[in-house]
Protein backbone atom coordinates (compact mmCIF):
# COMPACT_ATOMS: atom_id res chain seq x y z
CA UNK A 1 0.00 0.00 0.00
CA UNK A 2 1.01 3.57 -0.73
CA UNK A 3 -0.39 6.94 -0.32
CA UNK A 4 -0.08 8.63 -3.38
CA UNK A 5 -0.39 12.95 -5.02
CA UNK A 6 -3.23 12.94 -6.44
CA UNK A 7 -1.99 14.66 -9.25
CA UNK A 8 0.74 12.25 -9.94
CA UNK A 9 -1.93 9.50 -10.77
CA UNK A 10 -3.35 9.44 -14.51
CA UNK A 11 -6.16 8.15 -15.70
CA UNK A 12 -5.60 4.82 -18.47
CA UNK A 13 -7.33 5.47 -22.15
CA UNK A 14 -9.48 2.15 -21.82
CA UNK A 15 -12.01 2.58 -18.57
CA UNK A 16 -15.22 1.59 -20.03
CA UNK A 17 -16.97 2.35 -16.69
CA UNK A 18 -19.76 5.13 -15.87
CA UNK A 19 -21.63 7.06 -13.19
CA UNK A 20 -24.51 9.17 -13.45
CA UNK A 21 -24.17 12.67 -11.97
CA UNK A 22 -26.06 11.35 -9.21
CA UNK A 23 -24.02 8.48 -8.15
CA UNK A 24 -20.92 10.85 -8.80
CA UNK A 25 -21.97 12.75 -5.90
CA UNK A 26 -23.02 9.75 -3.85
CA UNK A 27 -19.69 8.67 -4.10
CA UNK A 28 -18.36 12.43 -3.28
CA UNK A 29 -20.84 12.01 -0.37
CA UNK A 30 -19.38 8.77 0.54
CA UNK A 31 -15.30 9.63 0.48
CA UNK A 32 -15.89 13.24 2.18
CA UNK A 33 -17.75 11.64 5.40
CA UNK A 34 -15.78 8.19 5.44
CA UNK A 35 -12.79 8.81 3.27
CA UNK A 36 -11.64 5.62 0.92
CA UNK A 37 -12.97 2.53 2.49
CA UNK A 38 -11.11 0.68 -0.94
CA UNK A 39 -7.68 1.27 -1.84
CA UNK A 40 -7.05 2.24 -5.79
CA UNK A 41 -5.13 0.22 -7.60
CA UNK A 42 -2.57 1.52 -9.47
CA UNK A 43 0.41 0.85 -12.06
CA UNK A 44 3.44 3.16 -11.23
CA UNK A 45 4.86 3.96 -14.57
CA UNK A 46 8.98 4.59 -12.62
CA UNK A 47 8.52 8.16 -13.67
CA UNK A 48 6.65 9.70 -10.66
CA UNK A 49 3.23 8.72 -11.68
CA UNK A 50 1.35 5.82 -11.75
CA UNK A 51 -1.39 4.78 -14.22
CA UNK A 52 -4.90 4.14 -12.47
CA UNK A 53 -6.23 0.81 -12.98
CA UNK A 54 -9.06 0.76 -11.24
CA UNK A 55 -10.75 3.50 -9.04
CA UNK A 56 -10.68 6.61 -11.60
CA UNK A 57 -13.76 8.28 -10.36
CA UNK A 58 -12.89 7.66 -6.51
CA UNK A 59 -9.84 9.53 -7.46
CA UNK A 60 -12.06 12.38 -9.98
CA UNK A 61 -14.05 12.52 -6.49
CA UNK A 62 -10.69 13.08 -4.41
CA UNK A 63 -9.69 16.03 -6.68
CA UNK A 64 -13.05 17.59 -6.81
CA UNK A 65 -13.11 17.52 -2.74
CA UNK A 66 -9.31 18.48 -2.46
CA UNK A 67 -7.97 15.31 -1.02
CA UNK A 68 -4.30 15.04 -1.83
CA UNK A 69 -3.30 12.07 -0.87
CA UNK A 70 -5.00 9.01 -1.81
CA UNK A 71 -4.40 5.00 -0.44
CA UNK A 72 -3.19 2.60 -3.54
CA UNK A 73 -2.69 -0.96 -4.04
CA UNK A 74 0.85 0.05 -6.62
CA UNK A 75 1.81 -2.56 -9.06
CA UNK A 76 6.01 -2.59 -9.63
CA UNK A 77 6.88 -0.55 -12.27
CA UNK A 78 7.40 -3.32 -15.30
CA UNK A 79 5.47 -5.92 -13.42
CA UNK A 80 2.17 -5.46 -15.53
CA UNK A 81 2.04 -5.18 -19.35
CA UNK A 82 -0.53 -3.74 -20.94
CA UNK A 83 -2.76 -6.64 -21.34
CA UNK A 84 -2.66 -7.15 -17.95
CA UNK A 85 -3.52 -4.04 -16.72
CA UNK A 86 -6.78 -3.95 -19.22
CA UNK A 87 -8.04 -7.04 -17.97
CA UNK A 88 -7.74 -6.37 -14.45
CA UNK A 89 -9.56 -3.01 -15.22
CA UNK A 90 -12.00 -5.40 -16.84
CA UNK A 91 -12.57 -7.56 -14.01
CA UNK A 92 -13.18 -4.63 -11.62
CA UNK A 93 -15.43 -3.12 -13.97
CA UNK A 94 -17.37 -6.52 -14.02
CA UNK A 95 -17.77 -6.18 -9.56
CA UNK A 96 -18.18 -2.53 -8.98
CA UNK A 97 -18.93 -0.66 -12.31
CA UNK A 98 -21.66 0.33 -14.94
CA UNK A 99 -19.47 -0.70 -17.97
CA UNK A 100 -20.45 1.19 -20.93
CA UNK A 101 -20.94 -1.82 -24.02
CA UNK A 102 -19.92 0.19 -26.94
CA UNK A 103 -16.43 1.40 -25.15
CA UNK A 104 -16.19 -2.25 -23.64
CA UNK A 105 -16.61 -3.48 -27.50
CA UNK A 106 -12.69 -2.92 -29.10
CA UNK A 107 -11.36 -4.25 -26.04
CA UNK A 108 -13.82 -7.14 -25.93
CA UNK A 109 -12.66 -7.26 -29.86
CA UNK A 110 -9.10 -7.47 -28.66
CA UNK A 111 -9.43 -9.92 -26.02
CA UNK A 112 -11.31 -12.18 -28.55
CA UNK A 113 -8.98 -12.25 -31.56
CA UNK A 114 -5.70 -12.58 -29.26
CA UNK A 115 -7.20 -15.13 -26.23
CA UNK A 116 -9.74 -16.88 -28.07
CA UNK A 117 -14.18 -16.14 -27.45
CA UNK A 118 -14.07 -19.06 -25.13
CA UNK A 119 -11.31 -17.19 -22.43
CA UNK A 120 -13.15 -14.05 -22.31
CA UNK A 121 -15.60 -15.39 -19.12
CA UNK A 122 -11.97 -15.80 -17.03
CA UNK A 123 -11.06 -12.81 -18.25
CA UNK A 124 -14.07 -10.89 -17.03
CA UNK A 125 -13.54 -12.91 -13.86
CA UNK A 126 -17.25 -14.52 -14.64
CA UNK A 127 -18.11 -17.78 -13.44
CA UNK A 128 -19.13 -20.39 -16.28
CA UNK A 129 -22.50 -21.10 -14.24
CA UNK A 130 -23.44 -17.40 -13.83
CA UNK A 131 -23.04 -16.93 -17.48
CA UNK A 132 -25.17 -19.77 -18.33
CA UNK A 133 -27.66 -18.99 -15.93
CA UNK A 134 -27.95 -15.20 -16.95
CA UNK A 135 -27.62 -16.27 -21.09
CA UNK A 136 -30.78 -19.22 -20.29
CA UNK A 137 -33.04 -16.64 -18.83
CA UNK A 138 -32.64 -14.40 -21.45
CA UNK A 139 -32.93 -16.74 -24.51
CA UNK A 140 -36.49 -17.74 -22.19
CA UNK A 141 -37.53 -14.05 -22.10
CA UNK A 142 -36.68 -13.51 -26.04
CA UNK A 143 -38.46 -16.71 -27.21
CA UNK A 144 -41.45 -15.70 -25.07
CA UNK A 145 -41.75 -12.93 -27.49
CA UNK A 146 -41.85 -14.50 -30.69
CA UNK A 147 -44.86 -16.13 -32.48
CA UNK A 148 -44.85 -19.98 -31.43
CA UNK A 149 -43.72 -21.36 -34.65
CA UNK A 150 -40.16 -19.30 -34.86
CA UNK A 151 -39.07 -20.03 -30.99
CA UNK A 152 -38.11 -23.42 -31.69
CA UNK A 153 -35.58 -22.20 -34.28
CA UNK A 154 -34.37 -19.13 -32.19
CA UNK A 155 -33.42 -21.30 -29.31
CA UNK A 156 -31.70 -23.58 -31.72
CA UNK A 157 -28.93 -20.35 -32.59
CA UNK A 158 -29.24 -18.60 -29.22
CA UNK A 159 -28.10 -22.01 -27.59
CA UNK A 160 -24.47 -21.55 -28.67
CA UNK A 161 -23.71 -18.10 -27.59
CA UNK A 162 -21.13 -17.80 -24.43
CA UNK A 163 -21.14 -14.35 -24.24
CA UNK A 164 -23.60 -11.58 -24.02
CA UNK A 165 -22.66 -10.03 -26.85
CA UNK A 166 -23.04 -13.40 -28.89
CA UNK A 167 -26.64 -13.63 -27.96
CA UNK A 168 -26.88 -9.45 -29.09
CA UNK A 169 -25.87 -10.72 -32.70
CA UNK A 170 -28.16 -13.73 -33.31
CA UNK A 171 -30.77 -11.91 -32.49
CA UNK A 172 -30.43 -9.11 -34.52
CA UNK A 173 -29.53 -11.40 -37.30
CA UNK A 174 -32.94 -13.09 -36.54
CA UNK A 175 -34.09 -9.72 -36.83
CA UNK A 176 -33.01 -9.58 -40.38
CA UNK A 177 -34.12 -12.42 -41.47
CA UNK A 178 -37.03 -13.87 -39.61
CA UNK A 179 -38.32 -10.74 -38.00
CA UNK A 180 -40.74 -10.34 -41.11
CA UNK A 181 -43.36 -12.28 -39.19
CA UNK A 182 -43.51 -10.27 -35.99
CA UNK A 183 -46.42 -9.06 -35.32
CA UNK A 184 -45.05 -5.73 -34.80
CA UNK A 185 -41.76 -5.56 -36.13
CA UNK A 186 -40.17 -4.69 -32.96
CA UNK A 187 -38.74 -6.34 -29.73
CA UNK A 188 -38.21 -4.79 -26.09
CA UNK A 189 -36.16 -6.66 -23.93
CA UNK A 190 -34.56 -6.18 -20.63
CA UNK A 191 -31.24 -7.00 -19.71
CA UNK A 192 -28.74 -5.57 -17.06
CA UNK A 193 -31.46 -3.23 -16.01
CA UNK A 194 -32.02 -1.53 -18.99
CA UNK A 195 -33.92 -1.69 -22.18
CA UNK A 196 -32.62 -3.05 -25.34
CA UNK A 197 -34.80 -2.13 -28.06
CA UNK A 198 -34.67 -4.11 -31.99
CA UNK A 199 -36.56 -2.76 -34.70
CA UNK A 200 -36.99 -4.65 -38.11
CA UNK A 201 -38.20 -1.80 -40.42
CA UNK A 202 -39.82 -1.87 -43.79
CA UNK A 203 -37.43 -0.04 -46.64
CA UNK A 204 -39.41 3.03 -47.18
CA UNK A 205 -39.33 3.46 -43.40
CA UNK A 206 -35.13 2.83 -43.34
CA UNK A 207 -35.04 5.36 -46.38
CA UNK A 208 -36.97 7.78 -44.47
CA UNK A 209 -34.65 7.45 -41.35
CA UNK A 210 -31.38 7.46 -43.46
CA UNK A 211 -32.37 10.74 -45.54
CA UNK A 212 -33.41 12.38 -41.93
CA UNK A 213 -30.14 11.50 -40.16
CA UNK A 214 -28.25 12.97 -43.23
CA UNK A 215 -29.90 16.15 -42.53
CA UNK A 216 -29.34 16.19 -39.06
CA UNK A 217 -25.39 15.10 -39.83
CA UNK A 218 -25.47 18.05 -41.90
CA UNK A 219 -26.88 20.75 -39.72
CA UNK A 220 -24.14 19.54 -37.38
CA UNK A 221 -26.55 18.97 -34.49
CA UNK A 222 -27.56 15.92 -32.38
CA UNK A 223 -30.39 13.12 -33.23
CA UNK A 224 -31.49 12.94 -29.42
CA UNK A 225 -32.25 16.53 -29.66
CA UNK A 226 -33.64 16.25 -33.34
CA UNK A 227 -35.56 13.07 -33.08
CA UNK A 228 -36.46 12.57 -29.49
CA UNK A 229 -39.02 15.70 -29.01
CA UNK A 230 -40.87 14.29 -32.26
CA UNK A 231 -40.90 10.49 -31.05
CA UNK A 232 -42.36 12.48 -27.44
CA UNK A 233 -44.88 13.99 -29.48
CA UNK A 234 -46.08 10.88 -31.39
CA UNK A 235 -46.08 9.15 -27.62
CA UNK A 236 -48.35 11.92 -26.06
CA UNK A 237 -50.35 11.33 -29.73
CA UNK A 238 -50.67 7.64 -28.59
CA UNK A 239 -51.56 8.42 -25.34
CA UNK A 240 -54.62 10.37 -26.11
CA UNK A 241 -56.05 7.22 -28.45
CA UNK A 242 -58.79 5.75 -27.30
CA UNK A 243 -58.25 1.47 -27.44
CA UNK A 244 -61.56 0.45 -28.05
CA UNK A 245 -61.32 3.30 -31.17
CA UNK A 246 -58.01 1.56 -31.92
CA UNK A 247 -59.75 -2.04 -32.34
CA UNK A 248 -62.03 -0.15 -34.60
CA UNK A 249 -60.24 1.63 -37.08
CA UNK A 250 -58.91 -1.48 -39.82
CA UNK A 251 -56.30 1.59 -40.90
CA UNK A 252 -55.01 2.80 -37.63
């Protein structure tokens, strides 16, 4: 252990994990009445500093509170090479973070190519059961969802994914191909607490999309602040639809 500046301790270029502004200051909360209750853990690079492995926003909360010095579990300088210091940041991302999937993806891509799909569970520092367990119950909730006469086949593919992010392809590739018959094109899912939404749409509807997110690429401005208030609008539309007119109208 070793107390360390905090400004001699720099953040690596591969955390995938995230807070909300509200758990940011819940952990601010947290160090300011109790202080660090979990060392960091740290590379020291033999120059002064030391690369942060795991614990960057502890140590973003230290700095915004002032605290100088900071408790660190400090890996030799040398000791670690990169790879190892990724998948540790991996593996503590896995017990005490929010990883975000899309800047978990290139290393997930990296791990994959170089260890092989089948040594990415150790690497996460996931047990084989877990995954298996958590993969089952999702393959249950998707089939659930489909007409009667496709579930059979889905489970068939969604059998052999290992990972999450196997599972995430097949079924957007069922999507593509056998999403035609869904009754309504679309499928809402929940997994990790949040909602994963797939949409199979019809060509003049992907035109449409494509030809408004070229404008919006070419004002320069956002598609959450473009898109959203419209897809709000259409909701409140929804909202103020009678059912039983609905079940009435052949054309609605």
């Amino acid at each position: 252990m070793r107390l360390w500046d905090v400004d001699s301790l720099v953040p690596n270029t591969w955390n995938a994990q995230e807070m909300t502004p509200e758990e940011f200051a819940s952990l601010k909360e947290g160090i300011a009445r109790a202080g660090f209750l979990d060392a960091l853990t740290v590379s020291d690079n033999g120059d002064g500093t030391a690369t942060i492995i795991g614990g960057e926003h502890r140590w973003a909360a230290a700095k915004d509170l002032g605290i100088r010095l900071i408790p660190c579990s400090t890996i030799p300088p040398g000791e670690w090479d990169e790879d190892e210091a990724q998948i540790e940041t991996v593996r503590l991302n896995a017990v005490r973070g929010k990883p975000n999937p899309v800047k978990m993806r290139p290393l997930m891509h990296k791990f994959r190519q170089k260890y092989g799909r089948e040594a990415l569970p150790s690497i996460m520092g996931l047990r084989e059961d877990k995954i298996k367990k958590y993969l089952g119950e999702k393959i249950e909730q998707t089939a659930n969802k489909l007409p009667p006469e496709q579930r059979g086949e889905f489970e068939a593919k969604a059998r052999e994914a290992q990972t999450k992010e196997d599972l995430d392809k097949i079924i957007r590739e069922f999507m593509s191909t056998g999403g035609a018959s869904l009754e309504k094109s679309f499928l809402v899912l929940s997994w990790g607490h949040k909602k994963h939404v797939y949409i199979r749409c019809s060509e003049a509807t992907t035109k449409a999309m494509i030809r408004g997110l070229e404008r919006v690429e070419y004002a320069g401005r956002d598609v959450n602040e473009t898109l959203g208030p419209y897809l709000e609008m259409w909701v409140k539309s929804l909202d103020q639809v009678d059912p039983a007119d609905v079940e009435d109208d052949p054309d609605f």
